[in-house]
C-alpha atoms as a PDB file:
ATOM      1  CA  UNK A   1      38.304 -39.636  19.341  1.00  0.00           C
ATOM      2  CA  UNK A   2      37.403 -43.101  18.429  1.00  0.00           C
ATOM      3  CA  UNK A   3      35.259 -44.574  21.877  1.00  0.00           C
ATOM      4  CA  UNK A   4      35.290 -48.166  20.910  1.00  0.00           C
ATOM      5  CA  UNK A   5      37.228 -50.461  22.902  1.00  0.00           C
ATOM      6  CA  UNK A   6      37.562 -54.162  21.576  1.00  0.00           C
ATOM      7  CA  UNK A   7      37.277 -56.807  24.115  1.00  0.00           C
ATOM      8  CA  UNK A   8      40.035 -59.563  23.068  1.00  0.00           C
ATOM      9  CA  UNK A   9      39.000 -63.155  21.601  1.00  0.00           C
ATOM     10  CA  UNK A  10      39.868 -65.123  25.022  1.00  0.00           C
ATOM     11  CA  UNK A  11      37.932 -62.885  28.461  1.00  0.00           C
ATOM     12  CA  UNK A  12      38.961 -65.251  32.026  1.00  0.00           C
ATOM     13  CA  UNK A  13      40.901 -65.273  34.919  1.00  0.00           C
ATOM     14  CA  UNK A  14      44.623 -65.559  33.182  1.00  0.00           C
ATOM     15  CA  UNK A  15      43.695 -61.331  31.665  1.00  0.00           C
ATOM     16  CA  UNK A  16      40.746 -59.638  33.117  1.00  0.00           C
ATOM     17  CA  UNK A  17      42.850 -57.750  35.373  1.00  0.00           C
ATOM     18  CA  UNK A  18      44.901 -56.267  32.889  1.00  0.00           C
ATOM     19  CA  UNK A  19      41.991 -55.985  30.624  1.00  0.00           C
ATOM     20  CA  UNK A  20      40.157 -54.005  33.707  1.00  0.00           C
ATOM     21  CA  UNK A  21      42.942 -51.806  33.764  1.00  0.00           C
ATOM     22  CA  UNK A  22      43.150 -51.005  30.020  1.00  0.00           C
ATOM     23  CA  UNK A  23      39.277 -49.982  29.899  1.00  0.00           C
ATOM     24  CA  UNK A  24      39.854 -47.650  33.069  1.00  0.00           C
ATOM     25  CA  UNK A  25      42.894 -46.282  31.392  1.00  0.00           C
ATOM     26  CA  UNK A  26      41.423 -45.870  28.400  1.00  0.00           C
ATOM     27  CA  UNK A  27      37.750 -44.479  29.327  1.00  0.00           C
ATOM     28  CA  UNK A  28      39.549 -42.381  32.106  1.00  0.00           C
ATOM     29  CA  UNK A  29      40.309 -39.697  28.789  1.00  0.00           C
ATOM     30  CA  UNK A  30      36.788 -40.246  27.139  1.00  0.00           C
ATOM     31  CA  UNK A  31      34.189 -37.604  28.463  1.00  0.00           C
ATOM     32  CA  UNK A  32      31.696 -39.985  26.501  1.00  0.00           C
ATOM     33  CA  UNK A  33      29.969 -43.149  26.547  1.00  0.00           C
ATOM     34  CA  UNK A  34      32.741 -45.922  25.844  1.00  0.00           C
ATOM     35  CA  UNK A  35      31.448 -48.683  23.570  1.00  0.00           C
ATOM     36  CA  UNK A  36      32.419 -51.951  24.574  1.00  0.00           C
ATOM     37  CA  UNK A  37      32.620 -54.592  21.701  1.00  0.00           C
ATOM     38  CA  UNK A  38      32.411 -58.054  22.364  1.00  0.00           C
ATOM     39  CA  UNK A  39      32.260 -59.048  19.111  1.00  0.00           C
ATOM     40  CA  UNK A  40      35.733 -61.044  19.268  1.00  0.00           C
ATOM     41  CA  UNK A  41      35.375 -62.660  22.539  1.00  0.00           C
ATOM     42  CA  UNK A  42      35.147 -66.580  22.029  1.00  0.00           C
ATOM     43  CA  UNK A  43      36.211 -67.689  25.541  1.00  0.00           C
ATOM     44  CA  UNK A  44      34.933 -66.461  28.817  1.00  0.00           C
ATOM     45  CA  UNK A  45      34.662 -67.536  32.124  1.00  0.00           C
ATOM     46  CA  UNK A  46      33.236 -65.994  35.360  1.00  0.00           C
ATOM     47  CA  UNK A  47      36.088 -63.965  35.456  1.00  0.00           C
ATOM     48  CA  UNK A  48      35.326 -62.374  32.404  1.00  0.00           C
ATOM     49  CA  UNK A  49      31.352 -62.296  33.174  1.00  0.00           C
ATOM     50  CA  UNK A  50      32.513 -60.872  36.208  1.00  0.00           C
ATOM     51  CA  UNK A  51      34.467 -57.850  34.409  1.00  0.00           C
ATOM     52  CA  UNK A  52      31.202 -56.833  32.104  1.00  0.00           C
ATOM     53  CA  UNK A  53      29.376 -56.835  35.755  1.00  0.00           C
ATOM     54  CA  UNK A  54      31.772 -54.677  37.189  1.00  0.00           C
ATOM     55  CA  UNK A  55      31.778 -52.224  33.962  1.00  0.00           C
ATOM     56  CA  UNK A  56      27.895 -52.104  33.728  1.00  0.00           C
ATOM     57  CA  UNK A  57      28.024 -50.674  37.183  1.00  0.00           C
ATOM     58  CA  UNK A  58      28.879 -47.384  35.444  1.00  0.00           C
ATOM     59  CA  UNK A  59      25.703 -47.305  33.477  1.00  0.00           C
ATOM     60  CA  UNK A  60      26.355 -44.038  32.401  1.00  0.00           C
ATOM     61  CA  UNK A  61      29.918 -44.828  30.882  1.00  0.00           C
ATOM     62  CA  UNK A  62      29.743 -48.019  29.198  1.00  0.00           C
ATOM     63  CA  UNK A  63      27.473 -49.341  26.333  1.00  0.00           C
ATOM     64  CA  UNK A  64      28.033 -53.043  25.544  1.00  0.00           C
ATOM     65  CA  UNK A  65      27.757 -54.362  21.942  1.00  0.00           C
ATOM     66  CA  UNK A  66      28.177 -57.046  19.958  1.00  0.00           C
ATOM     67  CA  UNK A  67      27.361 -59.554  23.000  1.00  0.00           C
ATOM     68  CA  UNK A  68      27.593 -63.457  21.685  1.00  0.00           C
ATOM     69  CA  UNK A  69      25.077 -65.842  22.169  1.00  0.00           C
ATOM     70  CA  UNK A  70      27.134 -67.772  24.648  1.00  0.00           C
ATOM     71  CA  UNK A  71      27.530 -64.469  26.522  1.00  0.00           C
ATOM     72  CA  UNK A  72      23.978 -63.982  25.949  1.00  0.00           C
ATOM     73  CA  UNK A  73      23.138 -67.360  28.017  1.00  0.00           C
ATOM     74  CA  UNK A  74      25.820 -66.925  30.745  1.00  0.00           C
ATOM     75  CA  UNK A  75      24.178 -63.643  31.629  1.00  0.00           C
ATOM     76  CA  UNK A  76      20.827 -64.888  31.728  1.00  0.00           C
ATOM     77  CA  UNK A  77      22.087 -68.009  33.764  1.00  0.00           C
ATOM     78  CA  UNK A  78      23.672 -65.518  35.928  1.00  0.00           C
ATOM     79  CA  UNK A  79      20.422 -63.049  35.985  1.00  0.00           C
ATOM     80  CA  UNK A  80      22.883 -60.327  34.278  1.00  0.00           C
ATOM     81  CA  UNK A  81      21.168 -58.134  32.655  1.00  0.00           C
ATOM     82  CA  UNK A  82      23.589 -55.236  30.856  1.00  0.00           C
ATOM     83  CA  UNK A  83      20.270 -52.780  29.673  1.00  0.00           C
ATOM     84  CA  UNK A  84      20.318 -49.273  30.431  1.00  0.00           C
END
């Protein structure tokens, strides 16, 4: 079973809710690490920052790829840090 889930090209407030739901649901059948690509988000706000916090608390169950620069620089505004 593919275990790649594509994050979409806009991340904020107005979808991270549903997104949050969609990973659950989809990782909840995955006995493996689900890879999280971020390589289409273009937009994000806290909201969305907030979401990749809340998934990296399950080190063990998400991997993050693919991160943008401008993710890149929120999280180390924020002191994020998404390494294993």
């Amino acid at each position: 079973m593919n275990n790649i889930f594509t994050l979409p090209i806009s991340l904020d407030k107005s979808n991270v809710m549903q997104y949050l739901d969609r990973i659950n649901k989809y990782s909840s059948n995955i006995s493996e690490e689900v890879i999280i690509n971020c390589s289409e988000v273009e937009d994000i706000d806290s909201a969305g920052i907030a979401l990749l916090v809340e998934l990296s608390q399950y080190k063990t169950k998400y991997k993050f790829v693919n991160l943008s620069i401008s993710i890149q620089n929120l999280c180390h505004l924020y002191q994020i840090s998404f390494d294993k």
